[in-house]
C-alpha atoms as a PDB file:
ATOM      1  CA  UNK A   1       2.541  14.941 -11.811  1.00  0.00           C
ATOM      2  CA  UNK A   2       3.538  11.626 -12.943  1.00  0.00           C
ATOM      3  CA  UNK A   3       6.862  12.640 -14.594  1.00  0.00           C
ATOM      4  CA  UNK A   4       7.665  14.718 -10.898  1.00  0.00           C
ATOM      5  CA  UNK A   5       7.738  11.125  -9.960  1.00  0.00           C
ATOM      6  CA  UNK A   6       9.940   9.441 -11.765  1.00  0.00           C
ATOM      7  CA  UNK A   7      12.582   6.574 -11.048  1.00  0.00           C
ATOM      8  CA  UNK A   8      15.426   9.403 -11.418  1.00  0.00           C
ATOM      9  CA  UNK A   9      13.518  12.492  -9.703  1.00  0.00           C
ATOM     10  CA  UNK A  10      12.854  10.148  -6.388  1.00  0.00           C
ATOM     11  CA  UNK A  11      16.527   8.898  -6.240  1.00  0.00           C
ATOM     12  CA  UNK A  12      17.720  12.679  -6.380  1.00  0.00           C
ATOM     13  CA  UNK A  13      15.425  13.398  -3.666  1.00  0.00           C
ATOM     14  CA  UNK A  14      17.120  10.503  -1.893  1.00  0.00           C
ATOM     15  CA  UNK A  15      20.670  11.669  -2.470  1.00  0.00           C
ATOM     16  CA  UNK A  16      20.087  14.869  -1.546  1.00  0.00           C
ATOM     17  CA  UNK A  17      18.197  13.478   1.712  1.00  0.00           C
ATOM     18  CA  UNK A  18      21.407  11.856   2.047  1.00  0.00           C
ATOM     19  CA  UNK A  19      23.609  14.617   2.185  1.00  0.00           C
ATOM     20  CA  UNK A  20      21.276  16.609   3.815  1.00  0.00           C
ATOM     21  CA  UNK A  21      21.211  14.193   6.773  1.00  0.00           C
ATOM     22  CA  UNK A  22      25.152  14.054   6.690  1.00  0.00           C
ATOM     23  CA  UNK A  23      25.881  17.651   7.075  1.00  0.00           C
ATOM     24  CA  UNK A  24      22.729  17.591  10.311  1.00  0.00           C
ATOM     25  CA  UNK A  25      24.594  14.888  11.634  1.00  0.00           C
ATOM     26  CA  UNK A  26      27.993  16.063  11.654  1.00  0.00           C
ATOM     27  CA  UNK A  27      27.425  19.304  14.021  1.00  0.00           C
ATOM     28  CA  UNK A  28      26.149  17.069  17.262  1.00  0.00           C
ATOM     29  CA  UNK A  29      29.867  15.044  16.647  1.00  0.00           C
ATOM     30  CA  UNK A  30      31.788  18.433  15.864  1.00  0.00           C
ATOM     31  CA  UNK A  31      30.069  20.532  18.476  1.00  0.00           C
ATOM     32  CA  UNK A  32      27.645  18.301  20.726  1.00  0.00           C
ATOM     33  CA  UNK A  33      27.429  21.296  23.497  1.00  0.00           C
ATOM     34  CA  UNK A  34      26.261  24.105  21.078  1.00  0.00           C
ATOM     35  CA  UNK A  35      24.010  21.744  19.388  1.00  0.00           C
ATOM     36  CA  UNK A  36      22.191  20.613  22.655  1.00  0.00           C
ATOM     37  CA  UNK A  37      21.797  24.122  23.779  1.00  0.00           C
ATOM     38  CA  UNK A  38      19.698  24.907  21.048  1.00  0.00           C
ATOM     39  CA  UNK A  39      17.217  21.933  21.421  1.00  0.00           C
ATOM     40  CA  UNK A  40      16.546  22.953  25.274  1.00  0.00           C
ATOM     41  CA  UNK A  41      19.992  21.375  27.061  1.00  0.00           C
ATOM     42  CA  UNK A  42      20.786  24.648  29.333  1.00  0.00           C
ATOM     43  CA  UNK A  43      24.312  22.762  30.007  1.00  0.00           C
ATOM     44  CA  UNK A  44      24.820  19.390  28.563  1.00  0.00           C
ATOM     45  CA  UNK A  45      26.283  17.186  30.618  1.00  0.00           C
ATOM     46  CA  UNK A  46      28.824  14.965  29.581  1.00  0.00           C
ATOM     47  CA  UNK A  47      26.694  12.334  29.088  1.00  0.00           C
ATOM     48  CA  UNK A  48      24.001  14.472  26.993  1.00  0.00           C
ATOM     49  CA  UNK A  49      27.196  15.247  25.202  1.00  0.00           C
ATOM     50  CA  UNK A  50      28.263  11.974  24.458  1.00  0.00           C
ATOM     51  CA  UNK A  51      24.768  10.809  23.427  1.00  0.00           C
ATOM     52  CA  UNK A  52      24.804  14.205  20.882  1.00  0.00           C
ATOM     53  CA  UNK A  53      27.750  12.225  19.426  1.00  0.00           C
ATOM     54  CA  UNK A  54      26.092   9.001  19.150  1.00  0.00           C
ATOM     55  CA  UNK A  55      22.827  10.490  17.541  1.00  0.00           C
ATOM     56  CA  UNK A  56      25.204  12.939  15.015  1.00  0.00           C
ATOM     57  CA  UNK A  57      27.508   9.623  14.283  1.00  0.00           C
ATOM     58  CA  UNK A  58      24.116   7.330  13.293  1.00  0.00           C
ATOM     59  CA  UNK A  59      22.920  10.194  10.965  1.00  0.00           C
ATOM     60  CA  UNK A  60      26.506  10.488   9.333  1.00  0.00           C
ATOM     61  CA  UNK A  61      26.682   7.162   8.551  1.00  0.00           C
ATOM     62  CA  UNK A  62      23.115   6.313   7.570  1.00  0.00           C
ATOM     63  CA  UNK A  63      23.084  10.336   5.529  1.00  0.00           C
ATOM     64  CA  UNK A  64      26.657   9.034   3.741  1.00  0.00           C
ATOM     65  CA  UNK A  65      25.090   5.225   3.261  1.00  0.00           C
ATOM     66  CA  UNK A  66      22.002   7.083   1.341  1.00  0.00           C
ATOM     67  CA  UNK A  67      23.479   9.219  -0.561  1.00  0.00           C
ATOM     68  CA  UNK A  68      26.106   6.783  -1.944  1.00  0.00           C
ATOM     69  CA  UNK A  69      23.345   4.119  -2.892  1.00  0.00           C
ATOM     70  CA  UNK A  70      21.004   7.075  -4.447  1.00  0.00           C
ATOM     71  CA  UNK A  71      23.631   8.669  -5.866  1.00  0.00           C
ATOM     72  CA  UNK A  72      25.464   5.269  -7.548  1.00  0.00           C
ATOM     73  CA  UNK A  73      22.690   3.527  -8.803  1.00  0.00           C
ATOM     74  CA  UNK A  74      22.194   1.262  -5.793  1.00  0.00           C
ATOM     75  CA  UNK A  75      19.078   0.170  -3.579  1.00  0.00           C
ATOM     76  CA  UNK A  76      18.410   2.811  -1.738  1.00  0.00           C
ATOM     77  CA  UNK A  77      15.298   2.033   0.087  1.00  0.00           C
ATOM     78  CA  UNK A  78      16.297   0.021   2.638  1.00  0.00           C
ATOM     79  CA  UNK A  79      18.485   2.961   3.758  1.00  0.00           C
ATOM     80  CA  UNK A  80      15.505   5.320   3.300  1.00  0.00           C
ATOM     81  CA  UNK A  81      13.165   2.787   5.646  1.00  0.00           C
ATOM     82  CA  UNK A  82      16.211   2.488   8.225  1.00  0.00           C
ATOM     83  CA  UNK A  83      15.663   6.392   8.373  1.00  0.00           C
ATOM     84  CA  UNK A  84      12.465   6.759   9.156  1.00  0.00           C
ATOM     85  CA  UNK A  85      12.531   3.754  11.668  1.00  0.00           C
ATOM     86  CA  UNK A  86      15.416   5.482  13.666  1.00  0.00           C
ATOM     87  CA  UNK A  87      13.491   8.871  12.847  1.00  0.00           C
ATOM     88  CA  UNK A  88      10.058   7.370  14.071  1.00  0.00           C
ATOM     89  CA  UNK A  89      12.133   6.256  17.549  1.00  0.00           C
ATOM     90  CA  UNK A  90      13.428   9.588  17.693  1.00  0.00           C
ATOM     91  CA  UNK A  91       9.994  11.171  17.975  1.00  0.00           C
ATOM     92  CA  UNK A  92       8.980   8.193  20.412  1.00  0.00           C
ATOM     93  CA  UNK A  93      11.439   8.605  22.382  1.00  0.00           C
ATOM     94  CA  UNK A  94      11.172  12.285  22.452  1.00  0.00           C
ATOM     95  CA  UNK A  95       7.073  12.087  23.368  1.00  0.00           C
ATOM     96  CA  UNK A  96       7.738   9.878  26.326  1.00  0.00           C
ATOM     97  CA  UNK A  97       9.841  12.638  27.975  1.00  0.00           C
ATOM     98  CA  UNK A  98       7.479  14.969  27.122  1.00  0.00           C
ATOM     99  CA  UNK A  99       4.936  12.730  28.629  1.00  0.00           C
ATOM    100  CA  UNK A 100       6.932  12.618  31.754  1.00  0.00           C
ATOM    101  CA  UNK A 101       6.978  16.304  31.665  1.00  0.00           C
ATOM    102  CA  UNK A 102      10.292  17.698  29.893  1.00  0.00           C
ATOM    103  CA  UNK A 103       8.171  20.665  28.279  1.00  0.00           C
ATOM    104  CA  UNK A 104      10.978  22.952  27.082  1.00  0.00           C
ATOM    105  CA  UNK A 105       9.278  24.166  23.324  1.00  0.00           C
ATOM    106  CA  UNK A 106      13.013  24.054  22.326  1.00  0.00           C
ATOM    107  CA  UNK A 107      13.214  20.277  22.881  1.00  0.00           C
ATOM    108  CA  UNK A 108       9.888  19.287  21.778  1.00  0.00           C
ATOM    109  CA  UNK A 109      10.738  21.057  18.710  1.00  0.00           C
ATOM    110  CA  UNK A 110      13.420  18.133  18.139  1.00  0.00           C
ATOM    111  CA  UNK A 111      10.441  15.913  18.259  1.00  0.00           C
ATOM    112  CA  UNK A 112       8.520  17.506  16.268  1.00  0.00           C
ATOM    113  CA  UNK A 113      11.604  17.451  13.444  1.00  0.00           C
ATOM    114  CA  UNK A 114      11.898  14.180  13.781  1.00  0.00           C
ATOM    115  CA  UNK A 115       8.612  13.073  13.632  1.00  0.00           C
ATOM    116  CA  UNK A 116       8.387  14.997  10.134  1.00  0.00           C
ATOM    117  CA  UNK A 117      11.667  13.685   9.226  1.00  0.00           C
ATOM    118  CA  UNK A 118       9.918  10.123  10.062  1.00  0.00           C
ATOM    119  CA  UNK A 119       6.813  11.077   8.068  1.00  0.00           C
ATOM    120  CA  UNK A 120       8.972  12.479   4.793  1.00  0.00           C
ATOM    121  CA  UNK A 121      11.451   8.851   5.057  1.00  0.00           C
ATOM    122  CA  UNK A 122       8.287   6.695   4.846  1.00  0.00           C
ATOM    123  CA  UNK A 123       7.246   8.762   1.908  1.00  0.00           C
ATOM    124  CA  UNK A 124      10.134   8.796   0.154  1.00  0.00           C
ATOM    125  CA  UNK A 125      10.494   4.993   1.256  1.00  0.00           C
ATOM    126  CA  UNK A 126       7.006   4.747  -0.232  1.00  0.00           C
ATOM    127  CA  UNK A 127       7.942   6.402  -3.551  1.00  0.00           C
ATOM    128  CA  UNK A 128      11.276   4.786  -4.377  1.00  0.00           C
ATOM    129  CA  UNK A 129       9.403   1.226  -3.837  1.00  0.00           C
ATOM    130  CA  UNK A 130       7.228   2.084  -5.927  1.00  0.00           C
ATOM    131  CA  UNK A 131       8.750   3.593  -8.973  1.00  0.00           C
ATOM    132  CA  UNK A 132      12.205   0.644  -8.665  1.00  0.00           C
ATOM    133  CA  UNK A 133       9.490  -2.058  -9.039  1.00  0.00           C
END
């Protein structure tokens, strides 16, 4: 289990986090409307649109910031705790309007990604601390 851990192994995981995030963050700014509609917006408003945007553009960046510092040999785990801070608001934010009743299963499935998204950063953040000390 040990070697599954490695100093190499957890920065791949990283990059590929990294690019992984970039490509999830690019549909919102490409197509915010589509994107909305299938995490429970009906019809996004201009607004919802524009905050699609917003979310997709963070995720770009931070996905393109990750993967270049995995991927190059730089510190990466700053970018990997950044992620699972503005992952862990995500959910937050996301369980509030649930608490104040937005139910739709479609929506609170967005939560529910980014709380695991939150959960797998800190892990990650966790390992690559670890095994760059």
């Amino acid at each position: 289990m040990r070697d599954l851990l490695t100093e190499r192994r957890v920065r791949q995981l990283a990059a590929g986090l990294g690019l992984g995030l970039l490509v999830f963050g690019a549909v919102p700014v490409v197509a915010p409307r589509p994107f909305a509609r299938v995490f429970g917006f009906d019809e996004p408003t201009v607004e919802a649109a524009a905050m699609s945007r917003s979310i997709g553009a963070r995720d770009v960046a931070m996905g393109a910031a990750l993967w270049a510092a995995a991927a190059r040999g730089g510190s990466y785990a700053p970018w990997l705790l950044a992620r699972a801070v503005s992952d862990g608001g995500d959910a937050l934010a996301i369980g509030i309007a649930a608490a104040q009743g937005k139910r739709n299963p479609r929506f609170l499935s967005l939560g529910g990604l980014a709380l695991a998204a939150a959960l797998a950063d800190a892990a990650l953040w966790a390992l690559a601390r670890r095994t760059q000390a």
